[in-house]
N, C-alpha and C. Protein backbone atom coordinates (compact mmCIF):
# COMPACT_ATOMS: atom_id res chain seq x y z
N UNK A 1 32.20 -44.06 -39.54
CA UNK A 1 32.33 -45.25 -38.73
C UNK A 1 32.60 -46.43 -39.66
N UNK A 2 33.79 -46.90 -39.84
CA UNK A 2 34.21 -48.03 -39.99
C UNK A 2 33.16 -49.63 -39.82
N UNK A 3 33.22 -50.47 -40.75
CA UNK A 3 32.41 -51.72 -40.20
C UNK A 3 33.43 -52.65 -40.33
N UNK A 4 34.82 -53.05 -39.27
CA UNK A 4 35.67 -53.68 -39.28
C UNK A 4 35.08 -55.49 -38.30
N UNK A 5 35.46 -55.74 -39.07
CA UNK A 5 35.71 -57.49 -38.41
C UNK A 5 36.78 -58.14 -37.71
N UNK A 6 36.11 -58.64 -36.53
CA UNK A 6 37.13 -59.12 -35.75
C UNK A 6 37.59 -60.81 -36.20
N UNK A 7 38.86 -61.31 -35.95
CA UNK A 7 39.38 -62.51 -36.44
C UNK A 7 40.12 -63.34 -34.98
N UNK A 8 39.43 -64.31 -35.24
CA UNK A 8 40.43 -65.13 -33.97
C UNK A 8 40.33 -66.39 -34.43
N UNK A 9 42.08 -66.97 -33.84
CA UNK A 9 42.35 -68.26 -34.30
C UNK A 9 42.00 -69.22 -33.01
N UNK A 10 41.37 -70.28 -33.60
CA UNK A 10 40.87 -71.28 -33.04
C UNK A 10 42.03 -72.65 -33.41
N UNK A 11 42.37 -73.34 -32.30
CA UNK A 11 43.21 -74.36 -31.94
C UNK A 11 41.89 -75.55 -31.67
N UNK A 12 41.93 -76.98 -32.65
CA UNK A 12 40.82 -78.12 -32.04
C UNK A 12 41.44 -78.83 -32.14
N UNK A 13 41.97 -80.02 -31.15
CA UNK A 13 42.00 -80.88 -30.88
C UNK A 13 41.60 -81.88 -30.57
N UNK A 14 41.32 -82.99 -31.70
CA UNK A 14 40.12 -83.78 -31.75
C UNK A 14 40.67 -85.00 -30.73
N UNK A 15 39.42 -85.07 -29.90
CA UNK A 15 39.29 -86.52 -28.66
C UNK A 15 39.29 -87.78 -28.99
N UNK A 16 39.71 -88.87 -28.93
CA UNK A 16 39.73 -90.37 -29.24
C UNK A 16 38.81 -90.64 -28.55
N UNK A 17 38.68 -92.08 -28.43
CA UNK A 17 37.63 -92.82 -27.69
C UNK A 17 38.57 -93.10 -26.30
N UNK A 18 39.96 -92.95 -26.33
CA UNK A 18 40.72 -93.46 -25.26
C UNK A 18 40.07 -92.41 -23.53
N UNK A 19 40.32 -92.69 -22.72
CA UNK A 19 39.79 -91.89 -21.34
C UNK A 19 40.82 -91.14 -20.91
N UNK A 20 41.96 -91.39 -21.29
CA UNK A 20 43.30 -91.00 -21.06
C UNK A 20 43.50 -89.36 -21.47
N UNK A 21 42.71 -88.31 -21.57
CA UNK A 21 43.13 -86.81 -22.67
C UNK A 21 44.87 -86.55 -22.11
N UNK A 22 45.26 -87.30 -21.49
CA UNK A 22 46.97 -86.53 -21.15
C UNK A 22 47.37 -87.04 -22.34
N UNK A 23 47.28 -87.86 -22.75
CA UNK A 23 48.25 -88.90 -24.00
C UNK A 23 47.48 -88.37 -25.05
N UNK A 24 48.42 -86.93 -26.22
CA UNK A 24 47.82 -86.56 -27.34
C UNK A 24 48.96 -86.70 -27.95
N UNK A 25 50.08 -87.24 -28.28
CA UNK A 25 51.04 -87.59 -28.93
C UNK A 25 50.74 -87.66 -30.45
N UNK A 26 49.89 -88.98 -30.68
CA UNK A 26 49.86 -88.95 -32.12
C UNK A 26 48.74 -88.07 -32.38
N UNK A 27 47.90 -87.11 -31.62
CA UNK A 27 46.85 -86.69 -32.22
C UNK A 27 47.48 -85.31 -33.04
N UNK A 28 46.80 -84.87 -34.30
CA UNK A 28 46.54 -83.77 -34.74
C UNK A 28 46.18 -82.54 -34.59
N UNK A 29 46.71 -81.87 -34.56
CA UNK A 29 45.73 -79.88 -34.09
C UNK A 29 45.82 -79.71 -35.25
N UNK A 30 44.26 -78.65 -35.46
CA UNK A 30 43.88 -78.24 -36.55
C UNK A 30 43.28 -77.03 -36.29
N UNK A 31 44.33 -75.97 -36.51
CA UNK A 31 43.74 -74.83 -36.68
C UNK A 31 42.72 -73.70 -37.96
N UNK A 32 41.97 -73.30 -37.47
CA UNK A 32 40.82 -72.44 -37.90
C UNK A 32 40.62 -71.42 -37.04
N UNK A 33 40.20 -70.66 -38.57
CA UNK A 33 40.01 -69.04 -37.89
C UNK A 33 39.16 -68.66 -38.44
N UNK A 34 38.46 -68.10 -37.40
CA UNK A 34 36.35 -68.17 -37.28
C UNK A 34 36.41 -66.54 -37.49
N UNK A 35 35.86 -65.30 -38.07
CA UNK A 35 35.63 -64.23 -38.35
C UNK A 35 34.29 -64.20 -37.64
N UNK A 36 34.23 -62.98 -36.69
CA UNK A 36 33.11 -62.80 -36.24
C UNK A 36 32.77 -61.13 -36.18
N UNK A 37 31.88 -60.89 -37.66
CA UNK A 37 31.86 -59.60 -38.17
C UNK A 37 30.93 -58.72 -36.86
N UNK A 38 31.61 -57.55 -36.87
CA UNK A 38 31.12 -56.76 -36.02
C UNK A 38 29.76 -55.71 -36.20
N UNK A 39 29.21 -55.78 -35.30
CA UNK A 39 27.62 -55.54 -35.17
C UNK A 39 27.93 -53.70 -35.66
N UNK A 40 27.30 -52.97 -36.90
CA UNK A 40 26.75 -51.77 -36.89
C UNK A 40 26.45 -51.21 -35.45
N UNK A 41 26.53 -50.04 -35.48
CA UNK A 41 25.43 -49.26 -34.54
C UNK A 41 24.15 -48.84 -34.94
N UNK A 42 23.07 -49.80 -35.02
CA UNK A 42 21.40 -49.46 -35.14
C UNK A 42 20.69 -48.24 -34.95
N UNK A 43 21.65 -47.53 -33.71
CA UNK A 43 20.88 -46.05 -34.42
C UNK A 43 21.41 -45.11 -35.08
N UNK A 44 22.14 -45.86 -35.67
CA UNK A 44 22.39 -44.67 -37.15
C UNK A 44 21.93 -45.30 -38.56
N UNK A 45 20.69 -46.13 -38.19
CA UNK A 45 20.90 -47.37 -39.06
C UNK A 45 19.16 -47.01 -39.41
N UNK A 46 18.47 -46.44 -40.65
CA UNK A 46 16.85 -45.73 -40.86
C UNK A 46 16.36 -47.18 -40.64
N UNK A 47 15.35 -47.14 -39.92
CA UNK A 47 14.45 -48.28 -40.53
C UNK A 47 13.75 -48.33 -41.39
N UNK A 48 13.29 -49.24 -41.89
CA UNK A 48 12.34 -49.71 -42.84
C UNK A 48 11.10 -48.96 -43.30
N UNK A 49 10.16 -48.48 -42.14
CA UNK A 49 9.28 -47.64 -42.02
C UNK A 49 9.26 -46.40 -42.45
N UNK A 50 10.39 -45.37 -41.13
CA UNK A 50 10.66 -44.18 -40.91
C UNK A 50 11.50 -43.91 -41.99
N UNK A 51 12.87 -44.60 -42.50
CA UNK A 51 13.43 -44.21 -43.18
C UNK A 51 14.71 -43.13 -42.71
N UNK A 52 14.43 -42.93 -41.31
CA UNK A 52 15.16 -42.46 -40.72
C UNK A 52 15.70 -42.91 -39.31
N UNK A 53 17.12 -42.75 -39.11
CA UNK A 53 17.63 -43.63 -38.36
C UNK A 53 17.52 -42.65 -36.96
N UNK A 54 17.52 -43.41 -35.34
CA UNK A 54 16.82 -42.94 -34.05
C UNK A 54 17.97 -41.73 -33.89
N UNK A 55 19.30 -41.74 -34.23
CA UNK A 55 20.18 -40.86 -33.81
C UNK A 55 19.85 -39.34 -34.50
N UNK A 56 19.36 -39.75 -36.07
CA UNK A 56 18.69 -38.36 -36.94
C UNK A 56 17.63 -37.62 -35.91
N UNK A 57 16.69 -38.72 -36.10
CA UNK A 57 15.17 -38.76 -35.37
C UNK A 57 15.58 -38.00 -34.19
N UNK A 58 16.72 -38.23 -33.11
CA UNK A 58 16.78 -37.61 -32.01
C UNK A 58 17.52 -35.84 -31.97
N UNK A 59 18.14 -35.91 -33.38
CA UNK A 59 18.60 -34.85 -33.98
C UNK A 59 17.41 -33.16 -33.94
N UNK A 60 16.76 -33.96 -34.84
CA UNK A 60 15.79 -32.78 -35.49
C UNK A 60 14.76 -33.12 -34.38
N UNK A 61 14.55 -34.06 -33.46
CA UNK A 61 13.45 -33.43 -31.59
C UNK A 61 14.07 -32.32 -31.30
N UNK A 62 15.29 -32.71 -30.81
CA UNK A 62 16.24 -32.19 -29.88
C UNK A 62 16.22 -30.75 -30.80
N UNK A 63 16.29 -30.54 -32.08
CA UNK A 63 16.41 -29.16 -32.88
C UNK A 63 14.89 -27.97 -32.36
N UNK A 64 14.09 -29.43 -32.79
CA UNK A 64 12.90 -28.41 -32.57
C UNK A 64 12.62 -27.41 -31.87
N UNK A 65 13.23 -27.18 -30.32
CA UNK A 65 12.64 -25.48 -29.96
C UNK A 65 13.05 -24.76 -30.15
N UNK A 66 14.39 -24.56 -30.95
CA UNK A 66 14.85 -23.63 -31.66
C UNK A 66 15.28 -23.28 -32.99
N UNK A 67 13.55 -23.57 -33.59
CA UNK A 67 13.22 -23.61 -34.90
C UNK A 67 12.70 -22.18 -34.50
N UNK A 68 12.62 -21.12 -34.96
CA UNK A 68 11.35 -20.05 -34.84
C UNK A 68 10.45 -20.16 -35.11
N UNK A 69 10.84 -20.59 -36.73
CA UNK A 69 9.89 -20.33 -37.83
C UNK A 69 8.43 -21.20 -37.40
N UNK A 70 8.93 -22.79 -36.78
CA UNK A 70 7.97 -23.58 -35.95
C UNK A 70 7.07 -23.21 -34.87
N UNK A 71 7.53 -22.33 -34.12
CA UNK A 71 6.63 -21.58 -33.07
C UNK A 71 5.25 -21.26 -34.16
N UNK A 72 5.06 -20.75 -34.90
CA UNK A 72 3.76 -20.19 -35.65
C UNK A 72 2.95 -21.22 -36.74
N UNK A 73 3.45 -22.83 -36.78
CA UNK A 73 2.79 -23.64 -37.16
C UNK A 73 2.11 -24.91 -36.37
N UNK A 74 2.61 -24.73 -35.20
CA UNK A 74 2.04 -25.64 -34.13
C UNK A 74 2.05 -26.79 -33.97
N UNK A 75 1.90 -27.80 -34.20
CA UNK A 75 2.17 -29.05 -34.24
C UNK A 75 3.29 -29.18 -35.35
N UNK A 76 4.49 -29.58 -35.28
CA UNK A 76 5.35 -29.81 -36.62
C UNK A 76 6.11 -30.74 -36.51
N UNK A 77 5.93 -31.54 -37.64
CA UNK A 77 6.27 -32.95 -38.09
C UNK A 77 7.79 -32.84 -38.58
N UNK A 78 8.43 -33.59 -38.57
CA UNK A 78 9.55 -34.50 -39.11
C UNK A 78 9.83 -33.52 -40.66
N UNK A 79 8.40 -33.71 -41.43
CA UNK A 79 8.81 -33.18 -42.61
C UNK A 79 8.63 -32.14 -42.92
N UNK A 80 8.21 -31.46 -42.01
CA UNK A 80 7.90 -29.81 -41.65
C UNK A 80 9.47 -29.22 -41.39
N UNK A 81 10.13 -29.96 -40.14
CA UNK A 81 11.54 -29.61 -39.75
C UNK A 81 12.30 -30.05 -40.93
N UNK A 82 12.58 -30.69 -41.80
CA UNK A 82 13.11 -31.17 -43.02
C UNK A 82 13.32 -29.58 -43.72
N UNK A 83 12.19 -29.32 -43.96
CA UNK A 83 11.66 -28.74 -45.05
C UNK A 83 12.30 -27.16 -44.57
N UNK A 84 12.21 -26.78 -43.41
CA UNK A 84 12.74 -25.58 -43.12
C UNK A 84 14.40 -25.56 -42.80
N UNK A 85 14.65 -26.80 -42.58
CA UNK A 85 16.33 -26.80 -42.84
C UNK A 85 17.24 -26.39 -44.45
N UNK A 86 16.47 -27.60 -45.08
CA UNK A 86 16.57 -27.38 -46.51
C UNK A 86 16.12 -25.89 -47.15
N UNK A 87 15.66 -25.14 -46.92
CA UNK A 87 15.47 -23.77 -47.02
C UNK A 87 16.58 -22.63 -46.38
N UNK A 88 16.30 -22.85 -45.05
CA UNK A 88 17.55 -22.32 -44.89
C UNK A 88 18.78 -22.34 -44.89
N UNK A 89 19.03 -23.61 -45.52
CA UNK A 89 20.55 -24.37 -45.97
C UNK A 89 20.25 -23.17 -47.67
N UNK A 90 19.49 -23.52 -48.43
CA UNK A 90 19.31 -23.06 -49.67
C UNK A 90 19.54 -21.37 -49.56
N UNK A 91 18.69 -20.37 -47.93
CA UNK A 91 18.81 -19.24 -48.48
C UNK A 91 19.92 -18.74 -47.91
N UNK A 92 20.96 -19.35 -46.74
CA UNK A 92 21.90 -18.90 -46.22
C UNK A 92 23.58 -19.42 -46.48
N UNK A 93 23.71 -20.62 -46.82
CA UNK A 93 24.80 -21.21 -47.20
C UNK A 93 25.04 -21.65 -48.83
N UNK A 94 24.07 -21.47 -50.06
CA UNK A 94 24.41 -21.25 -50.97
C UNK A 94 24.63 -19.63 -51.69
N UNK A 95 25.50 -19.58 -52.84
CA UNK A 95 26.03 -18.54 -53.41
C UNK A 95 24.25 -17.91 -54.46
N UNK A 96 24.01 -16.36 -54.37
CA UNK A 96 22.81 -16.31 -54.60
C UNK A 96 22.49 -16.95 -56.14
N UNK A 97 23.56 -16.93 -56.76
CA UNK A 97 23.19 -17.49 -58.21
C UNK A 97 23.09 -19.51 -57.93
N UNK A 98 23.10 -20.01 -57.19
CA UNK A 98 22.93 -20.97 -57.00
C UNK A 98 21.93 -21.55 -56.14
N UNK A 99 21.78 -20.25 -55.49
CA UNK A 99 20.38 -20.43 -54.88
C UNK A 99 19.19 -20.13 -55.56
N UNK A 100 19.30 -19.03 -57.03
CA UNK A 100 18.17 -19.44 -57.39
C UNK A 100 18.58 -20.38 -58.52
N UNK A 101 19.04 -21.06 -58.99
CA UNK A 101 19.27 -22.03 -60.02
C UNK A 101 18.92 -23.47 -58.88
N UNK A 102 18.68 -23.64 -57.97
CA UNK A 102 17.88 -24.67 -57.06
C UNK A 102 16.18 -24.62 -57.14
N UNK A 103 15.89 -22.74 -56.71
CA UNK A 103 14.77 -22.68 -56.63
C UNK A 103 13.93 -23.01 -58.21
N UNK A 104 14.95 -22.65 -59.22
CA UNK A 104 14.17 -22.90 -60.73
C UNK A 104 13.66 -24.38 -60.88
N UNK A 105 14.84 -24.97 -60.39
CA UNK A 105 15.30 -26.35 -60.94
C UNK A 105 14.44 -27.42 -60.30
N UNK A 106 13.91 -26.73 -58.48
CA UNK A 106 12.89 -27.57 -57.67
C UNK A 106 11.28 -26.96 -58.17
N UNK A 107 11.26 -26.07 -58.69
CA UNK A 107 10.15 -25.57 -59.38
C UNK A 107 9.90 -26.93 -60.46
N UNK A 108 10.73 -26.29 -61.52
CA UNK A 108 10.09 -27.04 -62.62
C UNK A 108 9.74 -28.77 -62.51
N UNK A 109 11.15 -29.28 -61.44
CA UNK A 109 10.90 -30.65 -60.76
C UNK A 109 9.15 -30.76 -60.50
N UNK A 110 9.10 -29.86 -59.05
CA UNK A 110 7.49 -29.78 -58.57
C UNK A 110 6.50 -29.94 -58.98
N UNK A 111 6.70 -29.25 -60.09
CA UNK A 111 5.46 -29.43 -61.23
C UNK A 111 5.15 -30.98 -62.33
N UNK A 112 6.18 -31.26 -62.52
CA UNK A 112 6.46 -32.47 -62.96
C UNK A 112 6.05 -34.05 -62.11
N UNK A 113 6.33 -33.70 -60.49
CA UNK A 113 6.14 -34.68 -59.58
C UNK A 113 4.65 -35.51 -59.54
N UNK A 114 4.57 -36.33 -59.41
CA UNK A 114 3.15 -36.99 -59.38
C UNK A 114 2.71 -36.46 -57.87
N UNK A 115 1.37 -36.24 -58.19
CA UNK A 115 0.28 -36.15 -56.97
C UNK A 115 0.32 -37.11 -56.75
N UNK A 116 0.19 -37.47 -55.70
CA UNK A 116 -0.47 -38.94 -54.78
C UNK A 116 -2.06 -39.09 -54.25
């Protein structure tokens, strides 16, 4: 999605003190052109908090009942569904030598990571 801006030219014609507006003879036009940048779409847009934007968020709901693996953990969070995508992205759509050169590589990461 594109974030294009819209442009329009503005025509002003400045008023005298006279009462007369038919009689603009000696007056001036002065054109300007006002840019009026166009609004994002907000739900593709993470907030601040979540970090994730409502269209994702409505993504991985909408995924959830046909997670399996979720049926046998019961309540499952956001980073529960994360976590089993990224797995099965890792054990089904990478080449096996690259799948385990991930699993080494998030290993040794893991271990390294700070506890909180």
């Amino acid at each position: 999605m594109e974030n294009e801006s819209k442009s329009f030219l503005v025509t002003v014609t400045p008023i005298t003190e006279s009462s007369d507006l038919t009689i603009q003879n000696d007056q001036t036009n002065t054109e300007k052109e006002i840019q009026i940048p166009e609004k994002p779409d907000n739900r593709l847009i993470a907030s601040k908090t979540t970090k994730i934007s409502p269209a994702v968020l409505l993504k991985l709901n909408t995924l959830k009942p046909f997670i399996k693996e979720q049926e046998d953990m019961g309540k499952t969070s956001i980073n529960n569904i994360i976590d089993i995508l990224v797995e099965s992205y890792v054990d089904t759509q990478l080449v096996n030598r690259h799948s385990k050169a991930y699993k080494d590589m998030y290993k040794r990461l893991y271990e390294t990571l700070e506890n909180k």
